[in-house]
Protein backbone atom coordinates (compact mmCIF):
# COMPACT_ATOMS: atom_id res chain seq x y z
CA UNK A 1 -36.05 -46.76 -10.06
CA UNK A 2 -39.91 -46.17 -10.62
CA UNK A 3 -41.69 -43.67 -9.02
CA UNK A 4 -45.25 -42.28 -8.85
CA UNK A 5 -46.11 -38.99 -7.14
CA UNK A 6 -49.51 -37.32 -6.13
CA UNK A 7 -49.08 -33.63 -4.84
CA UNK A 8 -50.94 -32.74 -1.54
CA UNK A 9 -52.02 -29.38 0.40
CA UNK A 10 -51.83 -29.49 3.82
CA UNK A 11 -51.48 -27.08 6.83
CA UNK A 12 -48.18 -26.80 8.31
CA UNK A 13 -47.98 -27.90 11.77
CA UNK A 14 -45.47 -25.34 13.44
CA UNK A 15 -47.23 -22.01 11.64
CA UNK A 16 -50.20 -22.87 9.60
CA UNK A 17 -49.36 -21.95 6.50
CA UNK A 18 -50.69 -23.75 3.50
CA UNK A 19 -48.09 -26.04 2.00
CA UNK A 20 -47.68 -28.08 -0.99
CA UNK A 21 -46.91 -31.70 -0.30
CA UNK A 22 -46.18 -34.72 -2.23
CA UNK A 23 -46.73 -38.65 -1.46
CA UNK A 24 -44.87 -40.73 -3.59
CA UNK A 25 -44.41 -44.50 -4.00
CA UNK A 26 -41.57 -46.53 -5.72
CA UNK A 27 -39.92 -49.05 -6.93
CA UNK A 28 -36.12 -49.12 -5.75
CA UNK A 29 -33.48 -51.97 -5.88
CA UNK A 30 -36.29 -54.01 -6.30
CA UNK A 31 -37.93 -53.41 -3.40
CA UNK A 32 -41.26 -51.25 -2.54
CA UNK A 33 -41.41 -47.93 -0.68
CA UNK A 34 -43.59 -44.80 0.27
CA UNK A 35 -42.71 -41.18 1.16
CA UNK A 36 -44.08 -38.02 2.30
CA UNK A 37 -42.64 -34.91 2.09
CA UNK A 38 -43.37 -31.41 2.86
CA UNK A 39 -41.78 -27.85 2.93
CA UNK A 40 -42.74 -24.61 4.64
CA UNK A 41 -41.78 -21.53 2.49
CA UNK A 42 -42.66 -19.48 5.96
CA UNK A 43 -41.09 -21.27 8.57
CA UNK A 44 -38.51 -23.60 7.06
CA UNK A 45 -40.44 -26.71 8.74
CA UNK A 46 -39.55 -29.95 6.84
CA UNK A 47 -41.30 -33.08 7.30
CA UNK A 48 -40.36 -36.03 5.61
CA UNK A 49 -41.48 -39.84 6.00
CA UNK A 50 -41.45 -42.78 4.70
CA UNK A 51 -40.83 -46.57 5.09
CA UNK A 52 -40.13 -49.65 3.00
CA UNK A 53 -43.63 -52.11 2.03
CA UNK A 54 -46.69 -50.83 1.00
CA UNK A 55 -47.65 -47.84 1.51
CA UNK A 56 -50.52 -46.57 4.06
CA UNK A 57 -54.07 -45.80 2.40
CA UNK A 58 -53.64 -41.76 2.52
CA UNK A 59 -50.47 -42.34 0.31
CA UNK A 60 -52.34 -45.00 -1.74
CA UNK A 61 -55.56 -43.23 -1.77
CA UNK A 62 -53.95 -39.75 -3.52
CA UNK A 63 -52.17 -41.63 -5.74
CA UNK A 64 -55.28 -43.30 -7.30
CA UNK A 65 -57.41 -40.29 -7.15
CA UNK A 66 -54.63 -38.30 -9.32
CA UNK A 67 -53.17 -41.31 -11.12
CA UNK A 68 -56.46 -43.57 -11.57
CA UNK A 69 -55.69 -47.74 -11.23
CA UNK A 70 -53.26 -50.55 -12.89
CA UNK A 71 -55.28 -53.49 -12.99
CA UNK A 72 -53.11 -56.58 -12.92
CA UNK A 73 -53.55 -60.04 -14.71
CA UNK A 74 -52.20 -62.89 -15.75
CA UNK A 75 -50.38 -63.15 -19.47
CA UNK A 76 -51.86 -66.26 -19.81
CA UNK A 77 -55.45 -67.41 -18.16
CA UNK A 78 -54.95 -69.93 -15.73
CA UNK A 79 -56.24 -70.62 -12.35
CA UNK A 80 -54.20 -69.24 -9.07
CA UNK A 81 -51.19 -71.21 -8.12
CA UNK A 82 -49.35 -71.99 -4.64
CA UNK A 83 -46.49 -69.28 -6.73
CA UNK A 84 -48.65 -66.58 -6.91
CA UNK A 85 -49.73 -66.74 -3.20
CA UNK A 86 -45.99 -67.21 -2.61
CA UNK A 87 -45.18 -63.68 -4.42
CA UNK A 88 -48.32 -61.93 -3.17
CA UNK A 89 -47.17 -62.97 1.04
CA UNK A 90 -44.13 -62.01 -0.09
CA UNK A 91 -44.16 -59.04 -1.61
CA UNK A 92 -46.73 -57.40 0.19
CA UNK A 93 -46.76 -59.08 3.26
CA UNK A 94 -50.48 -60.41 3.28
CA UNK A 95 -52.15 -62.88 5.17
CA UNK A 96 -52.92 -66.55 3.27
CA UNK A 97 -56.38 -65.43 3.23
CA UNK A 98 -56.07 -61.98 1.43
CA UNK A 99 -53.02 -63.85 -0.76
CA UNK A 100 -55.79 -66.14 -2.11
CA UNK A 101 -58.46 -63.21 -2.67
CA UNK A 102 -56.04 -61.28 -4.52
CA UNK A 103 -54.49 -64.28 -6.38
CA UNK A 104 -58.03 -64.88 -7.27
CA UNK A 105 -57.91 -61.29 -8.51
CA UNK A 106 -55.31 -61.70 -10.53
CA UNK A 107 -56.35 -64.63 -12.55
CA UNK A 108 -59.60 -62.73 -13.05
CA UNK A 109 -57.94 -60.41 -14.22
CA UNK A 110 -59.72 -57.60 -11.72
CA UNK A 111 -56.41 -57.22 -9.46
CA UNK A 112 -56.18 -53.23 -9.12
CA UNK A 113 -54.00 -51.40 -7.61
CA UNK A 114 -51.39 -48.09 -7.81
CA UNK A 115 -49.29 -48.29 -11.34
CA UNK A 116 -46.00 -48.65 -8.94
CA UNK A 117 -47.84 -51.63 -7.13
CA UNK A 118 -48.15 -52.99 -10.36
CA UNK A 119 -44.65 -52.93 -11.77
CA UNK A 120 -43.44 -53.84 -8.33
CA UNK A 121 -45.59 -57.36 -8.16
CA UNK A 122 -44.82 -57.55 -12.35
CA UNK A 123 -41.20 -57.78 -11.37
CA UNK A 124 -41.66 -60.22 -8.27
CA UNK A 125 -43.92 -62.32 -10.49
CA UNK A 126 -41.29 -62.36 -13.27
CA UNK A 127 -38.72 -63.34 -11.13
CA UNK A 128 -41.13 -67.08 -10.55
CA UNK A 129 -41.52 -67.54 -14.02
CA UNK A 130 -45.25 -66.18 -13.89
CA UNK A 131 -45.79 -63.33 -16.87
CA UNK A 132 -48.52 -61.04 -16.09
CA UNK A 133 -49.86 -57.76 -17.74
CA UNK A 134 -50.83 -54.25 -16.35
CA UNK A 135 -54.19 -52.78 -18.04
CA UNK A 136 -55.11 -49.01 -17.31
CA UNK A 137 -51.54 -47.86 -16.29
CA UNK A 138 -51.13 -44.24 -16.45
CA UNK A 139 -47.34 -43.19 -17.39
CA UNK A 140 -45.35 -43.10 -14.97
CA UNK A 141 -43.62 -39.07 -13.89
């Protein structure tokens, strides 16, 4: 398992307190998931999400502020292929239109995204026989 977390301060929503939070995204079984979590030292209120995929843009967004980006390329230069739109749809679910920006991305070598994003699309990519590299990852915690 992978994992990347970004901590969080938030208001709880049954007393107000101020409460420490953390988003997290990972790598697990191969597969790609988010979380949320958060615990009220004054009332005992626990919230928790979470959901296979990609992971919405506040989780996304705190992860690169704290984390900073991967940028994702390909080993070798070459130009996109029908196998890298067939990972990207895949693996993150995206239309054929952003599949082909991002594949476009990639062979540009100016594909960023979270350091678990990364890893996750690495392995899918690996998997097809198509090596790629991760600039600018930070390590993971």
């Amino acid at each position: 398992m992978i994992t990347q977390a970004a901590s969080f301060i938030s208001p709880c929503s049954s007393c107000g307190h101020e409460v420490t939070g953390w988003n997290v995204q990972l790598v697990r079984d191969g597969n790609l998931f988010w979380e949320t979590e958060k615990e009220c030292d004054i009332c005992g209120l626990v919230v928790h999400d979470g959901d296979p995929g990609p992971a919405p843009d506040r989780i996304r967004n705190s992860l690169l502020l704290q984390h900073g980006t991967a940028r994702l390329r390909l080993a070798e230069p070459s130009k996109p292929s029908a196998k890298i739109l067939k990972v990207l749809r895949g693996a993150l679910g995206l239309s054929l239109t952003q599949a082909k920006e991002s594949s476009t991305k990639i062979a540009a070598g100016e594909f960023e995204g979270t350091f678990i994003e990364a890893r996750f699309l690495m392995g899918r990519f690996h998997k097809e026989g198509i090596e790629v590299l991760i600039e600018g990852a930070p390590p993971v915690q």
